[in-house]
Structure formats: C-alpha cells, structure tokens
N, C-alpha and C. Protein backbone atom coordinates (compact mmCIF):
# COMPACT_ATOMS: atom_id res chain seq x y z
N UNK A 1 121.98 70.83 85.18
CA UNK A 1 121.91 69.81 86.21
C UNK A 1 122.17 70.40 87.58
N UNK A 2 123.24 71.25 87.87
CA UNK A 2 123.46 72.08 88.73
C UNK A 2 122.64 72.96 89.70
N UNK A 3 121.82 73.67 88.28
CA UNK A 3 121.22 74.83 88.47
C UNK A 3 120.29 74.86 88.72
N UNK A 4 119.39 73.46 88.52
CA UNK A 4 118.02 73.80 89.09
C UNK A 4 117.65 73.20 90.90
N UNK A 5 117.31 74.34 91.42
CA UNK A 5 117.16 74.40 93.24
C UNK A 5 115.54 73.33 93.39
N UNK A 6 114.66 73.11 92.24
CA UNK A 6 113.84 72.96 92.63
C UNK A 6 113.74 70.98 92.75
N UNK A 7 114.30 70.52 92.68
CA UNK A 7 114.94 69.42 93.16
C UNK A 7 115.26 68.81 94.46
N UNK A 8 115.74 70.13 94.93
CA UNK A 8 116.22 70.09 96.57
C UNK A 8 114.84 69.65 97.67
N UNK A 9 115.35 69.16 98.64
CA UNK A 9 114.33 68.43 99.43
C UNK A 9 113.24 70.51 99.99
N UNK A 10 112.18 69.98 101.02
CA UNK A 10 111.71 71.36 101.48
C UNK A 10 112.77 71.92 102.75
N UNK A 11 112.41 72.95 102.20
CA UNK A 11 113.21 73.96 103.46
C UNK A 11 112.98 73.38 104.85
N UNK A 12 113.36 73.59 105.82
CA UNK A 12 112.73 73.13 107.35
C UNK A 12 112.61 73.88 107.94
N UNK A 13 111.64 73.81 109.12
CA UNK A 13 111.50 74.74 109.86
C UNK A 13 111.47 74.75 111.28
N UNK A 14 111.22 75.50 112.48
CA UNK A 14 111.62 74.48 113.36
C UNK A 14 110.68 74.12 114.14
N UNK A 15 109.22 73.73 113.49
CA UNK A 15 108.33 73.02 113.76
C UNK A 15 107.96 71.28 113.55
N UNK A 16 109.02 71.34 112.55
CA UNK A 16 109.41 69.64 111.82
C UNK A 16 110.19 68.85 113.09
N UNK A 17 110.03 67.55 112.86
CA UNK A 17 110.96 66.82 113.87
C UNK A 17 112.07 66.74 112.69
N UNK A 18 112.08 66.82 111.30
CA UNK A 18 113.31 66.54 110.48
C UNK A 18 114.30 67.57 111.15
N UNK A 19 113.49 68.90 111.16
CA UNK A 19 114.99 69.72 111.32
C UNK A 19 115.48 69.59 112.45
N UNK A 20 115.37 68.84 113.29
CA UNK A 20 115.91 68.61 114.90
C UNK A 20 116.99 67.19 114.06
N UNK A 21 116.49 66.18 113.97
CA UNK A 21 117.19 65.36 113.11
C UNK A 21 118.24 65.66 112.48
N UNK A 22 118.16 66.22 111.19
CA UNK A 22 118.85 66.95 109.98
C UNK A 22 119.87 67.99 111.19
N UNK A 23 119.34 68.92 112.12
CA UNK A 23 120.65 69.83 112.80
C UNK A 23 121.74 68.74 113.57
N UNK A 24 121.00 67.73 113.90
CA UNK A 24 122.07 67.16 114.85
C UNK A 24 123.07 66.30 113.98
N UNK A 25 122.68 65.84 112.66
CA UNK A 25 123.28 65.09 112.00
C UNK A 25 124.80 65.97 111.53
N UNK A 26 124.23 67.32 111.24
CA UNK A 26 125.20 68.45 110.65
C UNK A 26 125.99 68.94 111.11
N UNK A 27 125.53 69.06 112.59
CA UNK A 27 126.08 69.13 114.18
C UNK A 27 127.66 68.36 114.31
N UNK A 28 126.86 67.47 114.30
CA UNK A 28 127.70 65.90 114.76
C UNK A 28 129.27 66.12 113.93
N UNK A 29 128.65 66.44 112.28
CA UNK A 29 129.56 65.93 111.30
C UNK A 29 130.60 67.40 111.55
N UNK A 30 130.21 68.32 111.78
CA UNK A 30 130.72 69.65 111.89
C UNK A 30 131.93 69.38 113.59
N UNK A 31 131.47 68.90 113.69
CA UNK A 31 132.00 68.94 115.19
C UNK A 31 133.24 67.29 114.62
N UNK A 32 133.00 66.49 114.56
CA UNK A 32 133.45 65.03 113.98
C UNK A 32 134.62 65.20 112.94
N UNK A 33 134.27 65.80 111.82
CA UNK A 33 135.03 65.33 110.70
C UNK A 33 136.31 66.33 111.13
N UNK A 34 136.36 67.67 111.45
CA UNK A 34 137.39 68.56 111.88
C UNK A 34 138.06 67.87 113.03
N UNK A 35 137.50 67.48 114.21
CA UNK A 35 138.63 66.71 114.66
C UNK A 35 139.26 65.03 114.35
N UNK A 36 138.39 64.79 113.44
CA UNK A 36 139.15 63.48 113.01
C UNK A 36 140.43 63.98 112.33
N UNK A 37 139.77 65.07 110.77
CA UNK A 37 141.04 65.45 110.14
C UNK A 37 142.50 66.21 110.67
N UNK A 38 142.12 66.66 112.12
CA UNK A 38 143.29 67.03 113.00
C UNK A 38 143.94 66.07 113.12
N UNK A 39 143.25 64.79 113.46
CA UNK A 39 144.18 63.71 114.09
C UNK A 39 145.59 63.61 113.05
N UNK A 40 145.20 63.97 111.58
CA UNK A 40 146.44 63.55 110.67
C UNK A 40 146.62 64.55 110.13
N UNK A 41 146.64 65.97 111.02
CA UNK A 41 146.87 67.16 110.58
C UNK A 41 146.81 67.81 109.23
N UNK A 42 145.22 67.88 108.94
CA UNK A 42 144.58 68.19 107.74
C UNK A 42 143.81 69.18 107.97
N UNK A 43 143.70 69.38 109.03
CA UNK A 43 142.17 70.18 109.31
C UNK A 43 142.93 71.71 109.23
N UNK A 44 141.57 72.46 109.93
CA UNK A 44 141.97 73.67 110.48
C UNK A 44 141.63 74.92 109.69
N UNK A 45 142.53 75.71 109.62
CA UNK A 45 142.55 77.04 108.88
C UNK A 45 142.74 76.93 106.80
N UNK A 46 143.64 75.74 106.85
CA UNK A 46 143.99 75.09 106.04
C UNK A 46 143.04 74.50 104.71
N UNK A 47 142.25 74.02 105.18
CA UNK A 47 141.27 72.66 104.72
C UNK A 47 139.64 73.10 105.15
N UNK A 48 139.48 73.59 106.16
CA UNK A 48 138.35 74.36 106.83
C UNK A 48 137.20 73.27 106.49
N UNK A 49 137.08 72.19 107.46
CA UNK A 49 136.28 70.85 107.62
C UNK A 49 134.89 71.42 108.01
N UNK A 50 134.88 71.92 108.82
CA UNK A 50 133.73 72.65 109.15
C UNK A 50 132.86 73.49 108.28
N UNK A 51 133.29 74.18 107.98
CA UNK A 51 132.75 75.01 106.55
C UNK A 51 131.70 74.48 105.87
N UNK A 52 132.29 73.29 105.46
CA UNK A 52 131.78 72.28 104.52
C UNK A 52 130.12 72.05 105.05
N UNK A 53 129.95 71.27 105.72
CA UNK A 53 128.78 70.80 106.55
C UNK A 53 128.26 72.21 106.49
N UNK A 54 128.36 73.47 107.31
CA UNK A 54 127.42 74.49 107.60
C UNK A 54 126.83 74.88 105.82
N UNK A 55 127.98 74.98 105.08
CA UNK A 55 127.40 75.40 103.73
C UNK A 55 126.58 74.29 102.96
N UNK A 56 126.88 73.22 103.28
CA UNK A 56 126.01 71.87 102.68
C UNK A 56 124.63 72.23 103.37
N UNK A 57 124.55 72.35 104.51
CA UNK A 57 123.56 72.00 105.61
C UNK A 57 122.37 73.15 105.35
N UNK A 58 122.84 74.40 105.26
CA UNK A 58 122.33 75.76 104.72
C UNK A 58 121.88 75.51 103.30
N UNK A 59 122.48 75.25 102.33
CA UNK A 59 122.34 75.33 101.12
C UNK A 59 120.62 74.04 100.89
N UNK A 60 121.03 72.84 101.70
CA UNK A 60 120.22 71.49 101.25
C UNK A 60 118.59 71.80 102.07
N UNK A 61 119.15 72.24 102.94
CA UNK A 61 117.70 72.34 104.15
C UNK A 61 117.57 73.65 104.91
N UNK A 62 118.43 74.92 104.13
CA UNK A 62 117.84 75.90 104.75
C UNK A 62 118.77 76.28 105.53
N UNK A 63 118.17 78.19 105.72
CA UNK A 63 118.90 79.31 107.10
C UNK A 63 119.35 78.52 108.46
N UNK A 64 117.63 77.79 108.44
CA UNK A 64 117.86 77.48 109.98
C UNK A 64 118.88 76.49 110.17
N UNK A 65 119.10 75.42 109.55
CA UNK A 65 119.30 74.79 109.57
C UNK A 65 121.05 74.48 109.43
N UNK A 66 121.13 75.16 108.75
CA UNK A 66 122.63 75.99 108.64
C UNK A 66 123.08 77.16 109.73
N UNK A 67 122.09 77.83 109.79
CA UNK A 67 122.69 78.78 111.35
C UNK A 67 122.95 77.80 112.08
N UNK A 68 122.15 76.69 112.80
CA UNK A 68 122.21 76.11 114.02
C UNK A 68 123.39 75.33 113.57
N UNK A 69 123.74 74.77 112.63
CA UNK A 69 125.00 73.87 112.41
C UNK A 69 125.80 74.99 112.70
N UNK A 70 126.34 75.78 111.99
CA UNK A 70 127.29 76.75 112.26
C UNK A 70 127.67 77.10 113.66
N UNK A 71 126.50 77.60 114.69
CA UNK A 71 126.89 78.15 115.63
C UNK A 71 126.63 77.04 116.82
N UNK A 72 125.97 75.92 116.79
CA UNK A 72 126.23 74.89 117.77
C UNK A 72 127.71 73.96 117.43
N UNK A 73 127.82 73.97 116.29
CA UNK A 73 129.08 73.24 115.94
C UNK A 73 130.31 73.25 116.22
N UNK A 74 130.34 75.12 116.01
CA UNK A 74 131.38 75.97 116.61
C UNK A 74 131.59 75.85 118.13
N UNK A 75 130.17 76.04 118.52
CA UNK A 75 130.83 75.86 120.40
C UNK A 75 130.82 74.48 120.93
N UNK A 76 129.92 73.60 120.62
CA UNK A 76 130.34 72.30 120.63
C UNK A 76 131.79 71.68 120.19
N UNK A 77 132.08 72.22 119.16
CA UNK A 77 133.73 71.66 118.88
C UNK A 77 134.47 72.36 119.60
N UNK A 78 134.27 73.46 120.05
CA UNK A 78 135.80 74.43 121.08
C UNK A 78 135.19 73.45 122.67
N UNK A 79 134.08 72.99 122.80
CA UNK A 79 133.73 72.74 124.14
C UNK A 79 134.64 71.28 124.23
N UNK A 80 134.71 70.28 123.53
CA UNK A 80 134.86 68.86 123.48
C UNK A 80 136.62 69.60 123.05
N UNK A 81 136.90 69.73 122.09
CA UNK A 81 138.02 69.94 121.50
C UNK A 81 138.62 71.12 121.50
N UNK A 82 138.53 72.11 122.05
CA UNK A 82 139.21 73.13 122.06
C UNK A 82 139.50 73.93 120.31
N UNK A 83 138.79 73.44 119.65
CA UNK A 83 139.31 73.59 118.39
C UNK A 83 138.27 74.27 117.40
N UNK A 84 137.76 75.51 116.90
CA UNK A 84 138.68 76.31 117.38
C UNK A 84 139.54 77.05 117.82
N UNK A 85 140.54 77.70 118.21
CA UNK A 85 140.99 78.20 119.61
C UNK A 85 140.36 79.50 120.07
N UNK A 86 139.93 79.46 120.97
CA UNK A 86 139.63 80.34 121.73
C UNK A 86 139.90 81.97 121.12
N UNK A 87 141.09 82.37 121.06
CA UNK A 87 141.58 83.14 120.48
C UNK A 87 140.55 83.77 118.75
N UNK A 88 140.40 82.46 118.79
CA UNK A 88 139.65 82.55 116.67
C UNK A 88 138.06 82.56 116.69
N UNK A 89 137.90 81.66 117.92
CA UNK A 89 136.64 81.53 118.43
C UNK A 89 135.37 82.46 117.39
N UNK A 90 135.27 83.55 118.17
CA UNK A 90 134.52 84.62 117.85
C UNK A 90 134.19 84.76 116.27
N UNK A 91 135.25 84.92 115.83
CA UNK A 91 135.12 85.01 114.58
C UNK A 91 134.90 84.19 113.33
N UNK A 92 135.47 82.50 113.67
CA UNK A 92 134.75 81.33 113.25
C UNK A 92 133.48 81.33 113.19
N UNK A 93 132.63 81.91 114.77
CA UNK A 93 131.47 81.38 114.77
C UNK A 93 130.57 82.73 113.80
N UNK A 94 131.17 83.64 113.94
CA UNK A 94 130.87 85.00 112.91
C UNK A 94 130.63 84.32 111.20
N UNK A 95 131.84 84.04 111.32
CA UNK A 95 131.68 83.55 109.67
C UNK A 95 131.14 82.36 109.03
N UNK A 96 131.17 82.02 109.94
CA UNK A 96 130.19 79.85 109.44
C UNK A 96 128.49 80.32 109.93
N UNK A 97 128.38 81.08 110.89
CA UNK A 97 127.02 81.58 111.19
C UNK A 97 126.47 82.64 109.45
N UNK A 98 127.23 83.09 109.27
CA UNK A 98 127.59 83.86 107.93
C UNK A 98 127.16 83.45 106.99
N UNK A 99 127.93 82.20 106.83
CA UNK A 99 127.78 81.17 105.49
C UNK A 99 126.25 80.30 105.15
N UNK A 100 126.00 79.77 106.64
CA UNK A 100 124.86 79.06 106.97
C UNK A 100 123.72 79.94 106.74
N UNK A 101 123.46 80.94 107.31
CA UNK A 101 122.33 81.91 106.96
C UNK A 101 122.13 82.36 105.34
N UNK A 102 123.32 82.83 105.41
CA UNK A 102 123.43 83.58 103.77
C UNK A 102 122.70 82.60 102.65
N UNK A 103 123.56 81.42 102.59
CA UNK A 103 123.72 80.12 101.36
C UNK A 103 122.32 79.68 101.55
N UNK A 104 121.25 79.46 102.88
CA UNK A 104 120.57 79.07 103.15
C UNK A 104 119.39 80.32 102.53
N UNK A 105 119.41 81.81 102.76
CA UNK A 105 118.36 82.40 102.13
C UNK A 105 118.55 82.30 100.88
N UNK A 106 119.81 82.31 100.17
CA UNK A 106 119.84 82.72 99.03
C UNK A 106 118.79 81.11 98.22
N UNK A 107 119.32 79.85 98.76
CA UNK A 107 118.35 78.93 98.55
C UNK A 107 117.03 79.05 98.65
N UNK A 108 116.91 79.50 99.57
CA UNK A 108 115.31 79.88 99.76
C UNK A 108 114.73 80.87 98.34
N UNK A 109 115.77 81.81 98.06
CA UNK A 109 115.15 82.32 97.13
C UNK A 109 115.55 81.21 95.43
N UNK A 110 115.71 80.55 95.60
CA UNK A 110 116.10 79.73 94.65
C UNK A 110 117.06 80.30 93.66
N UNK A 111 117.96 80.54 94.23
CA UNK A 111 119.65 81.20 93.56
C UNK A 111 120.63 79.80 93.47
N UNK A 112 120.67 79.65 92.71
CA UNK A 112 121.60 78.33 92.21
C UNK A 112 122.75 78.44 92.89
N UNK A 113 123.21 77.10 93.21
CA UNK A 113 124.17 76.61 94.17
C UNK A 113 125.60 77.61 93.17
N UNK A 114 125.93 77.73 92.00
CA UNK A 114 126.90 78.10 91.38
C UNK A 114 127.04 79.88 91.67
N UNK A 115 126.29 80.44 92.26
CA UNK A 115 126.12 81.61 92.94
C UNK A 115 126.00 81.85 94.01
N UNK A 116 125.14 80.84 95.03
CA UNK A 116 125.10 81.19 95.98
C UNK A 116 126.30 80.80 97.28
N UNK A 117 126.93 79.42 96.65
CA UNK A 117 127.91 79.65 97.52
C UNK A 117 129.17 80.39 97.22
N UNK A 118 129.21 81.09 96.05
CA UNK A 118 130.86 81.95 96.56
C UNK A 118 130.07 83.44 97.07
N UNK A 119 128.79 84.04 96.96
CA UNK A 119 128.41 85.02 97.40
C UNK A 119 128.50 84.47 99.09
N UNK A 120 127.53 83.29 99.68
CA UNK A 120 127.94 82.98 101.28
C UNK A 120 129.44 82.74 101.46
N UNK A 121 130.09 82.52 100.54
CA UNK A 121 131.67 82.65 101.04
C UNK A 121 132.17 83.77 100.86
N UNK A 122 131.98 84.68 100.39
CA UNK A 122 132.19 86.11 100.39
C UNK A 122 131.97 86.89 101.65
N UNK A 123 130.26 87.09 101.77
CA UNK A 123 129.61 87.26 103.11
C UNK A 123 130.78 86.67 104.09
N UNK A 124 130.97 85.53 104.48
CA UNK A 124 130.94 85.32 105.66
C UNK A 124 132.07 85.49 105.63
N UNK A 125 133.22 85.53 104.59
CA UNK A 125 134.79 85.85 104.91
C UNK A 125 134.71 87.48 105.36
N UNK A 126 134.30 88.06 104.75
CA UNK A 126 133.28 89.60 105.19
C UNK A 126 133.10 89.98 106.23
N UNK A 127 132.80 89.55 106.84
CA UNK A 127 131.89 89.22 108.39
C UNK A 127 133.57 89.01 109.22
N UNK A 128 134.37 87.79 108.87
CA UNK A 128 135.25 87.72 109.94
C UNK A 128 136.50 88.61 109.40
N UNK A 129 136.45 89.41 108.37
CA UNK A 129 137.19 90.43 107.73
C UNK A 129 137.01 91.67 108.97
N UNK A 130 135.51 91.85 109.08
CA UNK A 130 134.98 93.01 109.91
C UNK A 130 135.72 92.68 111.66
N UNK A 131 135.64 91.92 112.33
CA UNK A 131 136.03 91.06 113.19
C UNK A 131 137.55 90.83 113.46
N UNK A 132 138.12 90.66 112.40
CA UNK A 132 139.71 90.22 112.38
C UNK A 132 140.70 91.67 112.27
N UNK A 133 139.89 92.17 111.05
CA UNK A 133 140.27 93.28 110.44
C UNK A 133 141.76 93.02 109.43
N UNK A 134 141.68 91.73 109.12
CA UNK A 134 143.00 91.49 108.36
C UNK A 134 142.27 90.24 107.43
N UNK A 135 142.89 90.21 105.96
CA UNK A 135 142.38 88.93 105.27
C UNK A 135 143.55 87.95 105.61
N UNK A 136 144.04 87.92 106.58
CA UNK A 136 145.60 87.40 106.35
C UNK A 136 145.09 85.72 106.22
N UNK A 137 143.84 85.37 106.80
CA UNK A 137 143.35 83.95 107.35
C UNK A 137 142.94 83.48 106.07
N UNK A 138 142.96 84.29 105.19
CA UNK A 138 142.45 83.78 103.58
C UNK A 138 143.72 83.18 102.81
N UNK A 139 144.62 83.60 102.59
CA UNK A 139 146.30 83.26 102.61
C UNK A 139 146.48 82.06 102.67
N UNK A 140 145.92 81.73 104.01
CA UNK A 140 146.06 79.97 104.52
C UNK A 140 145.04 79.39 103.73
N UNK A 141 144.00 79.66 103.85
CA UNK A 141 142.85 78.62 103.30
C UNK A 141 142.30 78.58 102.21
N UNK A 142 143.64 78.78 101.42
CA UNK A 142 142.78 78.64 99.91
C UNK A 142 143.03 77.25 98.89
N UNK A 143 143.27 76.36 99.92
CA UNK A 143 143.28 74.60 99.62
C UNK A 143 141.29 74.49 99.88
N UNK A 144 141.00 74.68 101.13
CA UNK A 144 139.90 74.78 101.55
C UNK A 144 138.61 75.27 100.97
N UNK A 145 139.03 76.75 100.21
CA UNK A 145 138.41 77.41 99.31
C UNK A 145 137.96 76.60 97.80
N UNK A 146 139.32 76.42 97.24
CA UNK A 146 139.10 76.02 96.37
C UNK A 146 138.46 74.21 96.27
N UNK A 147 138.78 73.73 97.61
CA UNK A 147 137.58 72.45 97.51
C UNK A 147 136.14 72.83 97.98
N UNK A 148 136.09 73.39 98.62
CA UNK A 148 134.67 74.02 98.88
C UNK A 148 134.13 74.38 97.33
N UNK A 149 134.89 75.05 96.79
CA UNK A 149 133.69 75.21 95.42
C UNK A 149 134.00 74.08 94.20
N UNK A 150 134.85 73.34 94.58
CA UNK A 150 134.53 72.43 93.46
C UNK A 150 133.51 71.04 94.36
N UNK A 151 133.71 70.43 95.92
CA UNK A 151 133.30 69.28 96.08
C UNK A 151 131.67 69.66 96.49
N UNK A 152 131.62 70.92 97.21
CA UNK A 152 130.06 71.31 97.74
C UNK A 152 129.11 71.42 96.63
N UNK A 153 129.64 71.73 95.26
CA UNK A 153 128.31 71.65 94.41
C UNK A 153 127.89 70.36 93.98
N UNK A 154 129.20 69.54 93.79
CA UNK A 154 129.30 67.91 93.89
C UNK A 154 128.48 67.16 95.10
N UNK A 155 128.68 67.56 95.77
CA UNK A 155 127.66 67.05 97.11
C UNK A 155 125.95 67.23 96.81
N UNK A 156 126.16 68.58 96.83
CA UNK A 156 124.62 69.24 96.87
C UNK A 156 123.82 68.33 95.67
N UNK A 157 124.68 67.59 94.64
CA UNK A 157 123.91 67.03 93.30
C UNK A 157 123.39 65.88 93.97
N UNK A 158 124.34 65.22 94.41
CA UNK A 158 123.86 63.97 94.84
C UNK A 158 123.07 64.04 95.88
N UNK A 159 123.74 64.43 96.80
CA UNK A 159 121.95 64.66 97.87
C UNK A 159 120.98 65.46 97.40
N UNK A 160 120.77 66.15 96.61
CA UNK A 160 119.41 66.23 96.03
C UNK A 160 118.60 65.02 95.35
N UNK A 161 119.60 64.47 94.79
CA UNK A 161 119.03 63.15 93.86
C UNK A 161 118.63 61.72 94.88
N UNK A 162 119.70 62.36 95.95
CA UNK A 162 118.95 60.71 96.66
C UNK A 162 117.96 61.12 97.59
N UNK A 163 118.06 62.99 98.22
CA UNK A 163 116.85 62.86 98.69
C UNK A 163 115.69 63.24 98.03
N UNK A 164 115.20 63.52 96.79
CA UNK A 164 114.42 63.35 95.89
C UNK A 164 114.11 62.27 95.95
N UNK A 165 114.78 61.06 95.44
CA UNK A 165 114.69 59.48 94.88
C UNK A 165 113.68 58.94 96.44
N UNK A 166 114.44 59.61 97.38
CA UNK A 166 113.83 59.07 98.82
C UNK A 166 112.32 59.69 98.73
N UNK A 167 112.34 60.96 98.54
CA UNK A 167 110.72 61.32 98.62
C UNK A 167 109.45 60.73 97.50
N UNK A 168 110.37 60.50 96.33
CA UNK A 168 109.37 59.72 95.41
C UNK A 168 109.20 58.27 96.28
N UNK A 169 110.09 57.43 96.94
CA UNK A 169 109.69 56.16 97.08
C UNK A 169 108.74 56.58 98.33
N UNK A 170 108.95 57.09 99.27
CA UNK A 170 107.84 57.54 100.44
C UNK A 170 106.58 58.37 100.08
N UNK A 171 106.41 58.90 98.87
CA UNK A 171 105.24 59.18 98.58
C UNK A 171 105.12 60.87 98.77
N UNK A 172 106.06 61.29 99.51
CA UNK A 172 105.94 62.95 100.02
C UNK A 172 106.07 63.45 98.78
C-alpha cells in the first residue's frame, strides 16, 4: 500500500499553473504551521515543523516543488518571523533545500516513500553536517525525526488517495 509511487498525482513542472498553486500552498504551510507551533513552544529544532511540508511537498509533486518550498519557506519564515535564527539560517536552508530536491528525485525515479525519505533525511542532515560541522543539532531533534518517519508516510497515503480519487472524478 505504501510502496507503490505510481498512484501519486504527476510530477510538476514549472510550466503548470498547479505548481505555482501547489508551491504557495507548501510555502504558506512551511512558513504557518512553525510559527503557530512556536506560539506553544513546540516548534523548532525540536519537532522541526518545517521539514515536514518540504519532504511532503518534494516527495507528492516533485524536486521542484520541494526545492521552492524549502528555500522560499526558509527565507520567508526568517523574513516575517525571524525564525529561523539568523545564526542557523544558512544551514536550515542547506538542509530542507536537501530534503526537497533529494525525496523529490528519488520520487521521480519511483523509489518508495519507505526509502526515500530516510535517504533525503540523511542527505540533507549531511549537507548541514558539512555546514555546521557538528551533529550536535541531531541530539535535539529526534522527537521530530522520529515523527517525520512515522506521520510523512501516513500523509503521503492519504494524499495520494484523495488526489487520485480527485483525478478520477475530473477525468485527468
């Protein structure tokens, strides 16, 4: 049920008006749900709200689509919210740019969600490993980690099924 990619809606590209749609929605939620969950001090390094969306967003509709969440999300949320910090900046946008690309080709090549996201979470902890030069930021976020791989494959089922269910009733 998991394992088969060919379910998933089409890749996008950025000739579609969906993927302008689909980025801003991912955008929004990337930028949104991390500072809501600040408000009751959930978010952060901790819980890693953001994450979520770029690897959903990559994984459901693609590289592009996941890069641009990742790296507009990132500066859009330090721009409005400071959050981010500045300080981490760089390397957030290193590693969610990371995740989004990675999770998103490996989809493309039709690598099942049960592989492809701890390899893009690998990659992109990788990436801000190279950057940081310390795993110390892994320490903290392994509440985050470990919901990332149990709720994102949970996600990815159901939005495949409803946007499937959606393309059978529209005819695409």
């Amino acid at each position: 049920m998991f394992t088969r990619t060919k379910s998933l809606p089409k890749v996008l590209t950025f000739g579609q008006a969906k993927y302008y749609i689909f980025s801003a929605v991912f955008v929004g939620l990337a930028v949104f749900v991390p500072w809501l969950t600040h408000q009751f001090h959930l978010a952060g390094p901790k819980f890693l709200p953001m994450h979520f969306f770029v690897l959903i967003a990559g994984f459901l509709l693609g590289w592009r689509v996941g890069l641009v969440t990742a790296v507009a999300g990132s500066l859009i949320s330090y721009s409005l919210t400071h959050l981010p910090p500045m300080i981490i900046l760089p390397q957030v946008i290193i590693e969610v740019a990371v995740y989004g690309f990675t999770i998103g080709i490996l989809r493309e090549k039709n690598i099942n969600i049960w592989l492809a996201l701890p390899l893009a979470m690998i990659f992109g902890r990788l990436a801000r490993f190279a950057m940081a030069g310390s795993f110390g930021f892994i320490a903290i976020s392994w509440p985050g980690i470990a919901l990332q791989l149990i709720l994102i494959p949970l996600v990815i089922f159901i939005c495949s099924k409803i946007l499937k269910n959606s393309q059978k009733a529209s005819g695409s």
